[in-house]
Protein backbone atom coordinates (compact mmCIF):
# COMPACT_ATOMS: atom_id res chain seq x y z
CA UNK A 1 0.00 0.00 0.00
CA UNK A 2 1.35 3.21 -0.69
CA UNK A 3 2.58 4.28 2.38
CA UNK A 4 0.80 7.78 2.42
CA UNK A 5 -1.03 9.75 5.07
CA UNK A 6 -4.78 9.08 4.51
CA UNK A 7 -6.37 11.82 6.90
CA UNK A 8 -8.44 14.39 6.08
CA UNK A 9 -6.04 16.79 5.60
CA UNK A 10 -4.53 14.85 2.57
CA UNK A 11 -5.69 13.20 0.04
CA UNK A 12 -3.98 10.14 -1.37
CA UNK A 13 -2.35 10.23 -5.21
CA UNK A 14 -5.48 7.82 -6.21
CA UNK A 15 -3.52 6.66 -9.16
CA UNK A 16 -0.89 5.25 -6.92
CA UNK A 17 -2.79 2.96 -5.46
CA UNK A 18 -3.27 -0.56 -6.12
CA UNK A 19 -7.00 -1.84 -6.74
CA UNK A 20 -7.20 -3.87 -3.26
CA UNK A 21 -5.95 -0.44 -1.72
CA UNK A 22 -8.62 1.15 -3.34
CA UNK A 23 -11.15 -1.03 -1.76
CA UNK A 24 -9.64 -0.85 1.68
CA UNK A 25 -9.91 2.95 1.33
CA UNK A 26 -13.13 2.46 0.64
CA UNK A 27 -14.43 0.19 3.25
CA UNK A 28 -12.04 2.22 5.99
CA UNK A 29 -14.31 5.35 5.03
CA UNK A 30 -17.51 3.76 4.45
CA UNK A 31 -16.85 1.96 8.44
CA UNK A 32 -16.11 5.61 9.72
CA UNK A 33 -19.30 7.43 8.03
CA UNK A 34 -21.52 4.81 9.64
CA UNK A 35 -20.22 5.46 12.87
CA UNK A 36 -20.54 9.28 12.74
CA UNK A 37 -24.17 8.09 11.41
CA UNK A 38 -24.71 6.48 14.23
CA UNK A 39 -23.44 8.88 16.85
CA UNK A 40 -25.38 11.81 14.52
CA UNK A 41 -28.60 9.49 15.19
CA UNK A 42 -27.58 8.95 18.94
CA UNK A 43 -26.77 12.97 19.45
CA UNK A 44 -30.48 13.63 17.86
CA UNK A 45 -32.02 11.08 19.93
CA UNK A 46 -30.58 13.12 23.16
CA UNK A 47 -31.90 16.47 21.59
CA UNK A 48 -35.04 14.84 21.02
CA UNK A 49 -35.53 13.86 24.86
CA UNK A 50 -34.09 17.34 25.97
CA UNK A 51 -36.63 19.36 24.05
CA UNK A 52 -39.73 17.12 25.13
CA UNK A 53 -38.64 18.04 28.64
CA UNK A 54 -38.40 21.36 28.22
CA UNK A 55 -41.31 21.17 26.52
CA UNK A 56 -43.08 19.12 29.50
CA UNK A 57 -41.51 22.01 31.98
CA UNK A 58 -42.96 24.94 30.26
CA UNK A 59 -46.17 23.39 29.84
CA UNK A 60 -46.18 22.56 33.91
CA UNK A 61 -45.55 26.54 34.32
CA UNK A 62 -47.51 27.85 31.77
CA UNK A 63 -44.31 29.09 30.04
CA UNK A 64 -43.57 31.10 33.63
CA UNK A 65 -39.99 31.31 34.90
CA UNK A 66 -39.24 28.86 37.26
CA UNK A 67 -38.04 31.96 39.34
CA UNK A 68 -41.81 33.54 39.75
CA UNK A 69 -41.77 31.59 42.76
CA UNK A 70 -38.51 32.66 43.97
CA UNK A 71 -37.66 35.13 46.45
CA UNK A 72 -35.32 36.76 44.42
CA UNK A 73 -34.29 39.12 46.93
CA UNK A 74 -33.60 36.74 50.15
CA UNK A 75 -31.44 34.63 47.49
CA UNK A 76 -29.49 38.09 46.75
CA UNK A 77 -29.40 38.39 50.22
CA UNK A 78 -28.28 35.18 51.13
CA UNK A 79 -25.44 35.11 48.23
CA UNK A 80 -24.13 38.64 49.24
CA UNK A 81 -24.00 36.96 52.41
CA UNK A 82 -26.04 39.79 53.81
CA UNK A 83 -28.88 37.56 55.57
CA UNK A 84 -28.70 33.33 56.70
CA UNK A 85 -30.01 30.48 54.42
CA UNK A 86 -33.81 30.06 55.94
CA UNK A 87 -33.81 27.36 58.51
């Protein structure tokens, strides 16, 4: 096999290689795109799930901030370190 560097940055000189090179080219790259398929498919699935929950979340809340029922202040207050945590 022509011992070039096959990344992505280069490109091998195609007419250098033998036919059985060729092929093994071939199957190397056609192995790799099924895996990034698969992770692709995997990655969606995830953003899928994330978005029905968020979905879910603003439906519980009427699309209201989580924080409407947060005293804002006292958690100001309590980061600044100006008042206690409530017991």
């Amino acid at each position: 096999m022509a011992q070039e560097d096959l990344s992505y940055d280069t490109f091998p000189d195609l007419g250098a290689l033998s036919d059985e090179e060729l092929k093994d080219l071939i199957q190397r790259h056609t192995e790799e795109e099924q895996e990034v398929s698969y992770r692709r498919r995997l990655l969606h699935g995830k953003i899928d799930i994330l978005r029905a929950e968020l979905v879910a979340r603003l439906q519980e809340t009427q699309g209201r901030s989580v924080l409407d029922s947060v005293d804002v202040d006292s958690l100001t207050d309590i980061l600044t370190g100006k008042a206690a945590p409530p017991a």
